[in-house]
PDB file of N, CA and C in Angstrom:
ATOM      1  N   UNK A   1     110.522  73.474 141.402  1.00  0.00           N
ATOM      2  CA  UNK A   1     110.158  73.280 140.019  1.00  0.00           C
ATOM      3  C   UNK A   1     108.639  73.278 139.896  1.00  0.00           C
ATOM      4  N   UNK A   2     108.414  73.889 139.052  1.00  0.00           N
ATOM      5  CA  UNK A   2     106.754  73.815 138.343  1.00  0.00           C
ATOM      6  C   UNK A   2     106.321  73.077 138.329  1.00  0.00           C
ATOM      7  N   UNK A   3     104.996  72.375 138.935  1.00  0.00           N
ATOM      8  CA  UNK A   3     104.274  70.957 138.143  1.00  0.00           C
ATOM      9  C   UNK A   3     102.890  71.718 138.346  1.00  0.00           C
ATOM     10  N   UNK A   4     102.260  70.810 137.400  1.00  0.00           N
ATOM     11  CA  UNK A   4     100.641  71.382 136.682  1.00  0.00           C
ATOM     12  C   UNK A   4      99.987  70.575 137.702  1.00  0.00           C
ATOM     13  N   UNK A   5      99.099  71.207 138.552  1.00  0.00           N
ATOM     14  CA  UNK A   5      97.976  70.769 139.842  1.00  0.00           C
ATOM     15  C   UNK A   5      97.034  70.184 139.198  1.00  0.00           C
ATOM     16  N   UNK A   6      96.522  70.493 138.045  1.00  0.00           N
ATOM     17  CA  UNK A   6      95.568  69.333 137.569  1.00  0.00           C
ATOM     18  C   UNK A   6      95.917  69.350 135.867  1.00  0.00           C
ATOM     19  N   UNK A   7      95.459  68.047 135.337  1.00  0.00           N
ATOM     20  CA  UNK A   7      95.734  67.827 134.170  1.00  0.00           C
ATOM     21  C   UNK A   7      95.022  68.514 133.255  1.00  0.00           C
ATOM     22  N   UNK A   8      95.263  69.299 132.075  1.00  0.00           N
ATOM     23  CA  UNK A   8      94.774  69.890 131.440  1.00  0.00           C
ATOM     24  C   UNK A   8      93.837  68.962 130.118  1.00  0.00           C
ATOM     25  N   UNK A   9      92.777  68.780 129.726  1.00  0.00           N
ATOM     26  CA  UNK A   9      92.171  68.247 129.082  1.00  0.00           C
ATOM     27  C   UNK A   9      92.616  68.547 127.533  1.00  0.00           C
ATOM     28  N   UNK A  10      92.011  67.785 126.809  1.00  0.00           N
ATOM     29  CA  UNK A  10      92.625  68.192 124.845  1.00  0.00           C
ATOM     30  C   UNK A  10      91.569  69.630 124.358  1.00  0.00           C
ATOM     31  N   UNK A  11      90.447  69.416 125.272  1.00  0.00           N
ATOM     32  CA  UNK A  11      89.404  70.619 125.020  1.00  0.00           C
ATOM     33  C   UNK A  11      89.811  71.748 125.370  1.00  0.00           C
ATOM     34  N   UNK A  12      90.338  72.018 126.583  1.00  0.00           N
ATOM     35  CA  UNK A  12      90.704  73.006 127.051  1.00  0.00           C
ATOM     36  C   UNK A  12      91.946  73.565 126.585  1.00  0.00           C
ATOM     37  N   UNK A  13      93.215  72.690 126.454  1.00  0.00           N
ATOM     38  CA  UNK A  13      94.620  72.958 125.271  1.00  0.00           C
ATOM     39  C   UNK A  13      94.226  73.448 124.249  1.00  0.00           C
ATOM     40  N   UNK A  14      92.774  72.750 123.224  1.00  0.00           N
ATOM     41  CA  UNK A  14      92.563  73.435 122.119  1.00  0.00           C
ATOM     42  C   UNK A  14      92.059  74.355 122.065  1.00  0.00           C
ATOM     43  N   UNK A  15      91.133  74.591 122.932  1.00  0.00           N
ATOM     44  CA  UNK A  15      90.578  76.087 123.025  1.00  0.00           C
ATOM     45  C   UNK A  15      91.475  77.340 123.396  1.00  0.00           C
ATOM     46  N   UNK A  16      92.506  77.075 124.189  1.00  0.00           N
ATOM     47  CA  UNK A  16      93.875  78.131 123.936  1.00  0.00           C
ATOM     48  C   UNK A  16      94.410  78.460 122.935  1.00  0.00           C
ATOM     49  N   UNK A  17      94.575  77.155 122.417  1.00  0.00           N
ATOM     50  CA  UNK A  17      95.095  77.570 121.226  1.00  0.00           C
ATOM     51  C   UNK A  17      94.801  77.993 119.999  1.00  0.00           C
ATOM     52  N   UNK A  18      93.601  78.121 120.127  1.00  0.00           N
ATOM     53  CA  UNK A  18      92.591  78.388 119.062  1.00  0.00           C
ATOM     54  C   UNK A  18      93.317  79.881 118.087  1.00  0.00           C
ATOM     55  N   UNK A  19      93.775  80.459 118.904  1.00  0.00           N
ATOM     56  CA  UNK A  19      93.986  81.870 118.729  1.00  0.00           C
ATOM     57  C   UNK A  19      95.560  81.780 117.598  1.00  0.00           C
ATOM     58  N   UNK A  20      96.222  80.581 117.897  1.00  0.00           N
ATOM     59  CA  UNK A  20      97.280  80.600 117.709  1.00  0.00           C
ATOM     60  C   UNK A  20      97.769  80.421 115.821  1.00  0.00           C
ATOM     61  N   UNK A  21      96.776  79.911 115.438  1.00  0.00           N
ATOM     62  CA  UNK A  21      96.538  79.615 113.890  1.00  0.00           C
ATOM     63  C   UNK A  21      97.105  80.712 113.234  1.00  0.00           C
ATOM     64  N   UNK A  22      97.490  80.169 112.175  1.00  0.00           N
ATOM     65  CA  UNK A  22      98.226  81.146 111.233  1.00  0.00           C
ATOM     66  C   UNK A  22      97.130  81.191 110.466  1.00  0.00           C
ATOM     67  N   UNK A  23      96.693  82.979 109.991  1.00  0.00           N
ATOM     68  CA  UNK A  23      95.342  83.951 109.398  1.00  0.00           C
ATOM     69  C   UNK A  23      95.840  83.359 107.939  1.00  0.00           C
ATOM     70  N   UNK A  24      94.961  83.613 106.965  1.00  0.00           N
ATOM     71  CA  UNK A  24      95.414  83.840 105.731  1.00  0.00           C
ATOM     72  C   UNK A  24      95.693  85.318 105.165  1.00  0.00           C
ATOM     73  N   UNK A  25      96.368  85.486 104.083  1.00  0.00           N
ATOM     74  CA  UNK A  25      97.198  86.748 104.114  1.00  0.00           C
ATOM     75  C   UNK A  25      95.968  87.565 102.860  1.00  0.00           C
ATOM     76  N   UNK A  26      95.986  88.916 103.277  1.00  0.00           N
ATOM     77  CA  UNK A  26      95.059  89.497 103.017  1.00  0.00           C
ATOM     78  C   UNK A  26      95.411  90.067 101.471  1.00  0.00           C
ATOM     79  N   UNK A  27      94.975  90.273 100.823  1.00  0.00           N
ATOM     80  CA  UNK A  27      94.859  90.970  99.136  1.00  0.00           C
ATOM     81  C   UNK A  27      94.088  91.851  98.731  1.00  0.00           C
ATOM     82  N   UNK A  28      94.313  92.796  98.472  1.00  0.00           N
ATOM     83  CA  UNK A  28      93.282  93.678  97.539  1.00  0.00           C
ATOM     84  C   UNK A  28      93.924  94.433  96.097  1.00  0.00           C
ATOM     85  N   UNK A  29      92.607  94.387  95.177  1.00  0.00           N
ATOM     86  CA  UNK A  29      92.600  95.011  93.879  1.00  0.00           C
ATOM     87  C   UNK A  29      93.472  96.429  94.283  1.00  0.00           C
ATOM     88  N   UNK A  30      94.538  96.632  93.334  1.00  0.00           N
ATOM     89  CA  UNK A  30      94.670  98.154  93.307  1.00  0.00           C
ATOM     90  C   UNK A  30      93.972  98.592  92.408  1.00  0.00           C
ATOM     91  N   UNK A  31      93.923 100.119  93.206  1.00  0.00           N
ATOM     92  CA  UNK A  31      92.351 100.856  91.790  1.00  0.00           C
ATOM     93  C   UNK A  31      92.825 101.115  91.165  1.00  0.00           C
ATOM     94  N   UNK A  32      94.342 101.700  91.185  1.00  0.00           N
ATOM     95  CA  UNK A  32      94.871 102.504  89.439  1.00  0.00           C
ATOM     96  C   UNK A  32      95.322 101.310  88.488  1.00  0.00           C
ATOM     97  N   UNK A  33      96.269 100.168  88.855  1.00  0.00           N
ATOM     98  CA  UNK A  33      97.064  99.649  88.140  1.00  0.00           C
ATOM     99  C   UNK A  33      96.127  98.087  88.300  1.00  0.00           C
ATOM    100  N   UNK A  34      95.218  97.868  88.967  1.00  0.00           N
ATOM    101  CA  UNK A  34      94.228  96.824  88.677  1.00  0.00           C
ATOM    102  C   UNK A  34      94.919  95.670  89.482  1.00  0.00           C
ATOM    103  N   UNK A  35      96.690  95.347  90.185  1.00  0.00           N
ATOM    104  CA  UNK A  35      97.182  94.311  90.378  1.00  0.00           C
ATOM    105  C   UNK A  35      96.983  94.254  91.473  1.00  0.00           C
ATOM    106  N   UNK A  36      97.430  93.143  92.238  1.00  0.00           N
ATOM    107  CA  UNK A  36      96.385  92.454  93.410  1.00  0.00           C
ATOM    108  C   UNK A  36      98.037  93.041  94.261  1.00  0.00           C
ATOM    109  N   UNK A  37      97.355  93.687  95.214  1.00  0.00           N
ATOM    110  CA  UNK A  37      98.853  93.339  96.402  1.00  0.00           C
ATOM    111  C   UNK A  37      98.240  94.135  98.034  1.00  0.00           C
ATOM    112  N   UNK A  38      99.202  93.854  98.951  1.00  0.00           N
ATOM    113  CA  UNK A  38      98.542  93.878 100.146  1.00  0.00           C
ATOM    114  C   UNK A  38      98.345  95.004 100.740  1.00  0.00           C
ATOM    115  N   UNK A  39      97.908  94.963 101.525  1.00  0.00           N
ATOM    116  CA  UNK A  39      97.138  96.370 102.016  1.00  0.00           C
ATOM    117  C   UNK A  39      98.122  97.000 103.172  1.00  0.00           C
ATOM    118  N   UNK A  40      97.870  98.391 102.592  1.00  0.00           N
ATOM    119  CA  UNK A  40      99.425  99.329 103.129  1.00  0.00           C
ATOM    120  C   UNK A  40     100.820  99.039 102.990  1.00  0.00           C
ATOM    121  N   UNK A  41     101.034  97.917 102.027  1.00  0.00           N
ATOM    122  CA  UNK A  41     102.130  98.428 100.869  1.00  0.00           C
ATOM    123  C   UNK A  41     102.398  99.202  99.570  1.00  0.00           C
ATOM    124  N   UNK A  42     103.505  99.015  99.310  1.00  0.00           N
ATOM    125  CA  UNK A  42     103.561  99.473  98.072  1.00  0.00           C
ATOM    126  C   UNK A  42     103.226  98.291  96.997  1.00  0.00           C
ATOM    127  N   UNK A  43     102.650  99.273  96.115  1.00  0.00           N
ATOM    128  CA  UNK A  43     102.792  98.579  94.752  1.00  0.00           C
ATOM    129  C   UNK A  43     103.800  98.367  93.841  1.00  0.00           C
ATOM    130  N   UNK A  44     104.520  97.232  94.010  1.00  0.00           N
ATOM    131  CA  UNK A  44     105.772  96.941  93.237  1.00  0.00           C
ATOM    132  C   UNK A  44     106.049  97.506  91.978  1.00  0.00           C
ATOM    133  N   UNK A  45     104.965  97.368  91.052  1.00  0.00           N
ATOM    134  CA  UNK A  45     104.881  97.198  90.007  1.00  0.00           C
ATOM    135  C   UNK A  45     104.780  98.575  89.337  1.00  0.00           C
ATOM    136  N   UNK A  46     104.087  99.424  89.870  1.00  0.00           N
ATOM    137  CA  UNK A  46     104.129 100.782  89.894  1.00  0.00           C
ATOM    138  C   UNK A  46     105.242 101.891  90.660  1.00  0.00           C
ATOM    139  N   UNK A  47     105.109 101.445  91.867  1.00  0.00           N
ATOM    140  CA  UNK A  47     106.094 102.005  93.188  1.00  0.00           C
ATOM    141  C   UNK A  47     104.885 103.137  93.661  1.00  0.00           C
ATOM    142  N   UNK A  48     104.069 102.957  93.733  1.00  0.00           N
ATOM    143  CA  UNK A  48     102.980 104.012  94.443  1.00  0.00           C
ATOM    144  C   UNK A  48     102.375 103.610  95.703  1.00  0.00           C
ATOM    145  N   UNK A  49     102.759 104.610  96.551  1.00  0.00           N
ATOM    146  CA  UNK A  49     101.831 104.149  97.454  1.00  0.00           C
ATOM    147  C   UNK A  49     100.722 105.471  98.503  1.00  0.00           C
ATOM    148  N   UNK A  50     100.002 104.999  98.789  1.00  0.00           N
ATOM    149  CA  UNK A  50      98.648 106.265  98.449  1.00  0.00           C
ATOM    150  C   UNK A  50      98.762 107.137  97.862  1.00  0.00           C
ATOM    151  N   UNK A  51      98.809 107.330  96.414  1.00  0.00           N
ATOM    152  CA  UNK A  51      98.708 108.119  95.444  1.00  0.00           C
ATOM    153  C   UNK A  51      99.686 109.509  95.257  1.00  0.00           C
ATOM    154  N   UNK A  52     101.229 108.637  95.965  1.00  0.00           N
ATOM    155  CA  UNK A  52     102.607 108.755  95.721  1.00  0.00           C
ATOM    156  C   UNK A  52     103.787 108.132  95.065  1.00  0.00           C
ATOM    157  N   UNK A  53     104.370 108.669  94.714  1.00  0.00           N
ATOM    158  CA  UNK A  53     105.524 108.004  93.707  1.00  0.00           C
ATOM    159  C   UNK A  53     106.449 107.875  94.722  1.00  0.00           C
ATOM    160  N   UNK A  54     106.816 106.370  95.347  1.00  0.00           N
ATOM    161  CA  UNK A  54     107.833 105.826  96.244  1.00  0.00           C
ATOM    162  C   UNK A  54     108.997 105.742  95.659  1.00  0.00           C
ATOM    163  N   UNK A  55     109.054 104.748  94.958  1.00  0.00           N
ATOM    164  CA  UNK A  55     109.868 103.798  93.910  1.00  0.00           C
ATOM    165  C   UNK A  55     109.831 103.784  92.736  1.00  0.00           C
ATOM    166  N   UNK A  56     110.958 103.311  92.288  1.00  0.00           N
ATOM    167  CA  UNK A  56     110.804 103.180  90.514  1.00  0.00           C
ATOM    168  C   UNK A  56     109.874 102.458  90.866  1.00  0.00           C
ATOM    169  N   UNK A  57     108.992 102.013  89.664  1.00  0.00           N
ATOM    170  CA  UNK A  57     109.096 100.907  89.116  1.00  0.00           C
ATOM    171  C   UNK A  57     109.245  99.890  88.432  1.00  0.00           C
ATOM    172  N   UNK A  58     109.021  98.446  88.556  1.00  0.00           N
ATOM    173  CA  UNK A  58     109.956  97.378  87.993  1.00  0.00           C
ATOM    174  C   UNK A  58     109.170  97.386  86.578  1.00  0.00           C
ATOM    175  N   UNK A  59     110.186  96.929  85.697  1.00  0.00           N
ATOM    176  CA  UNK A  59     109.915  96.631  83.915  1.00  0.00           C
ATOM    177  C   UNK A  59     109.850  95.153  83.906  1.00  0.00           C
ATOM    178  N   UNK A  60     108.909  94.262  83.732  1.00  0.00           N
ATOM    179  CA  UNK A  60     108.858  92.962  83.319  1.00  0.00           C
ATOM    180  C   UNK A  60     108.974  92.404  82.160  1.00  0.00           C
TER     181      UNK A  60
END
């Protein structure tokens, strides 16, 4: 069975884990329809995506 040869410090655990954080999620302006949505999707609201007709789109 595994055991750890020396004890790992809280500095050193946190500095591993540093990486592990959840990013915040990214947004950008669309240029035609002005609404905010994420980058290299589609636009719901339209159904376009790079200056293609995917999808309907939705009527609110």
């Amino acid at each position: 069975m595994a055991v750890p040869k020396h004890k790992v410090t809280k500095s050193k655990r946190g500095m591993r884990r540093a990486h592990d954080a959840i990013g915040t999620t990214a947004y950008i302006e669309d240029k035609d329809s002005g609404e905010l949505r994420r980058p290299h999707h589609i636009d719901l609201k339209t159904g376009m995506y790079r200056g293609r007709q995917v999808l309907d789109g939705q009527d609110d």
